[in-house]
C-alpha atoms as a PDB file:
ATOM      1  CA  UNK A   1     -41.131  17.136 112.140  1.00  0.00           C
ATOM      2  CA  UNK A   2     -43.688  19.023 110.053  1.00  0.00           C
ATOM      3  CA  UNK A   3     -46.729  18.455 112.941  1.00  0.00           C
ATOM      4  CA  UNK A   4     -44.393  20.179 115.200  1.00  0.00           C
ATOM      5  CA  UNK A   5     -44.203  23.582 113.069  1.00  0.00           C
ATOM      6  CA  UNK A   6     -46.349  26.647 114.011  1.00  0.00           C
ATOM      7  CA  UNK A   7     -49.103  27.181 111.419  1.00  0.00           C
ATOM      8  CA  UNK A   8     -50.851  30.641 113.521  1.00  0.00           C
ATOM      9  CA  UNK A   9     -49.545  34.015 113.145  1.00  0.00           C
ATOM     10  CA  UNK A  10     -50.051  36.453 115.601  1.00  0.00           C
ATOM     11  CA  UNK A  11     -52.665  37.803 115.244  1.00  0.00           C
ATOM     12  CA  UNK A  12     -54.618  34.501 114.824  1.00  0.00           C
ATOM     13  CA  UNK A  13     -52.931  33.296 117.964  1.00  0.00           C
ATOM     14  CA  UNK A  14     -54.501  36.846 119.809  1.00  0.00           C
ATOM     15  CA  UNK A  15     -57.982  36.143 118.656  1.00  0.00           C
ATOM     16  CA  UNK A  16     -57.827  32.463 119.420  1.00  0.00           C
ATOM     17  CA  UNK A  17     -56.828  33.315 123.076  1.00  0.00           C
ATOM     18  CA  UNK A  18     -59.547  36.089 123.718  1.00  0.00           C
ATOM     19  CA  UNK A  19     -62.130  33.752 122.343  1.00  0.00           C
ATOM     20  CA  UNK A  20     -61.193  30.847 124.448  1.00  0.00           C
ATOM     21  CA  UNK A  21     -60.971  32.941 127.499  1.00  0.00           C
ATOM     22  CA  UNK A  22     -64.541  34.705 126.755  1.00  0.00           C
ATOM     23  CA  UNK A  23     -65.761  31.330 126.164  1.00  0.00           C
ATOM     24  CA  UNK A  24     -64.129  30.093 129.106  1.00  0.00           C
ATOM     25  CA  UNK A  25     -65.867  32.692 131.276  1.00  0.00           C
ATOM     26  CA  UNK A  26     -69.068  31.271 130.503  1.00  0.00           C
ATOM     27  CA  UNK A  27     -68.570  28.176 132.808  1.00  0.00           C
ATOM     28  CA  UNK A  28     -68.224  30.967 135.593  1.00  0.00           C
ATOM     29  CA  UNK A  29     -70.139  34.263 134.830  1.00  0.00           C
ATOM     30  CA  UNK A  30     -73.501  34.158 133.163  1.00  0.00           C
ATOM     31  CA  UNK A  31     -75.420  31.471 132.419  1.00  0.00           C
ATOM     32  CA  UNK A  32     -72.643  28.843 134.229  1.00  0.00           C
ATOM     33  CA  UNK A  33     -73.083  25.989 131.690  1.00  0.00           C
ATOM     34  CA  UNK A  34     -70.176  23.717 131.031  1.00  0.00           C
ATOM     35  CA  UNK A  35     -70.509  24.603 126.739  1.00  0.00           C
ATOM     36  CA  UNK A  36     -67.958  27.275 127.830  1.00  0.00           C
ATOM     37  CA  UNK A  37     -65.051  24.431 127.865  1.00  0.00           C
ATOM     38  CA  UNK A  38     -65.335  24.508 124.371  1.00  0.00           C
ATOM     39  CA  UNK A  39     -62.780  27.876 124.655  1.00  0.00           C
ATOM     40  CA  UNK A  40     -60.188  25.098 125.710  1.00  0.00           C
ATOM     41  CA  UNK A  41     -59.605  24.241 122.218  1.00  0.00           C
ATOM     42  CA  UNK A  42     -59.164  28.175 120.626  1.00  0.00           C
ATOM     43  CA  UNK A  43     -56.942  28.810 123.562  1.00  0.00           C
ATOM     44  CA  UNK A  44     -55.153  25.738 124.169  1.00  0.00           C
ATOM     45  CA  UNK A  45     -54.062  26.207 119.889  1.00  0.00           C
ATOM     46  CA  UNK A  46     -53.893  29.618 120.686  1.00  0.00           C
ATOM     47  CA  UNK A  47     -51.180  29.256 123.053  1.00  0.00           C
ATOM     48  CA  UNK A  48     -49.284  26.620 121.344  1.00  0.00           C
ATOM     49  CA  UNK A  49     -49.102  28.419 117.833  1.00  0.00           C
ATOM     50  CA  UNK A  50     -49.985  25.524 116.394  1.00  0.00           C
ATOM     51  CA  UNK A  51     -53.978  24.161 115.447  1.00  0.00           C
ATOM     52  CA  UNK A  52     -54.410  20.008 114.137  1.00  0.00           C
ATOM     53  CA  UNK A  53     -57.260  21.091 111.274  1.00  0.00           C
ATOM     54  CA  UNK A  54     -55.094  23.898 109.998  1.00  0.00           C
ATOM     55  CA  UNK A  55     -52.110  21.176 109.690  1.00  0.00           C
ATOM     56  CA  UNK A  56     -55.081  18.783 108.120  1.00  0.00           C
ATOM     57  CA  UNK A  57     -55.971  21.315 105.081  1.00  0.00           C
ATOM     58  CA  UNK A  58     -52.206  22.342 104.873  1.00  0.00           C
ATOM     59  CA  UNK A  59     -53.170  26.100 105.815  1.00  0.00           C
ATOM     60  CA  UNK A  60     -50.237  28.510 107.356  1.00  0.00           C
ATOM     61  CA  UNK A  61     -50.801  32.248 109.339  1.00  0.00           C
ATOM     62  CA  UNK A  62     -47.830  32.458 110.642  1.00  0.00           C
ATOM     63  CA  UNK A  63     -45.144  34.116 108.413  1.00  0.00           C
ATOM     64  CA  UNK A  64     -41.866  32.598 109.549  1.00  0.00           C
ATOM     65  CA  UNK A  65     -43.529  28.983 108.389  1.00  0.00           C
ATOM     66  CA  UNK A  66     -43.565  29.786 105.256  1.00  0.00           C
ATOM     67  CA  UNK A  67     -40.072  30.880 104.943  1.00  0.00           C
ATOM     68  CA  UNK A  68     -39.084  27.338 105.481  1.00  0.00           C
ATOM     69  CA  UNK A  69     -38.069  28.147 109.168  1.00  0.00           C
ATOM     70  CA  UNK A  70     -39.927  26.758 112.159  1.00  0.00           C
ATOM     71  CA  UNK A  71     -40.337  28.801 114.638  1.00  0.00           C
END
C-alpha cells in the first residue's frame, strides 16, 4: 500500500505544522479573513507524515521510507 507510506521527515513534518498553525491564526488574529484555512492543508500533511503531491512526483523526506520500511 505505497499511498499509505510516509514520504515527510521530521523536520518537514515540524515546518509544515508551524506554518499551518501561523496560517491558521490568521482566521482569528489579524486581519480575520478565511485565506488562513489554507494552513489546513500544511498541517493536516504535517500531522499525517504523509503529503498527495509529494506521492505524485515520487519525492521522499523521511528516511525510514527509503529504507524500504514504512513507518
Amino acid at each position: 500500500m505505497n499511498f499509505l507510506m510516509r514520504n515527510e521527515g521530521t523536520m518537514d513534518r515540524v515546518i509544515r505544522v508551524i506554518l499551518g498553525l501561523g496560517l491558521l491564526s490568521i482566521v482569528f488574529v489579524g486581519p480575520k479573513t478565511l485565506w488562513g484555512l489554507v494552513g489546513l492543508v500544511p498541517l493536516l500533511t504535517g500531522l499525517a507524515g504523509r503529503c498527495p503531491l509529494y506521492t505524485l512526483l515520487g519525492i521522499k523526506t523521511c528516511p525510514v521510507t527509503k529504507r524500504g520500511i514504512d513507518a
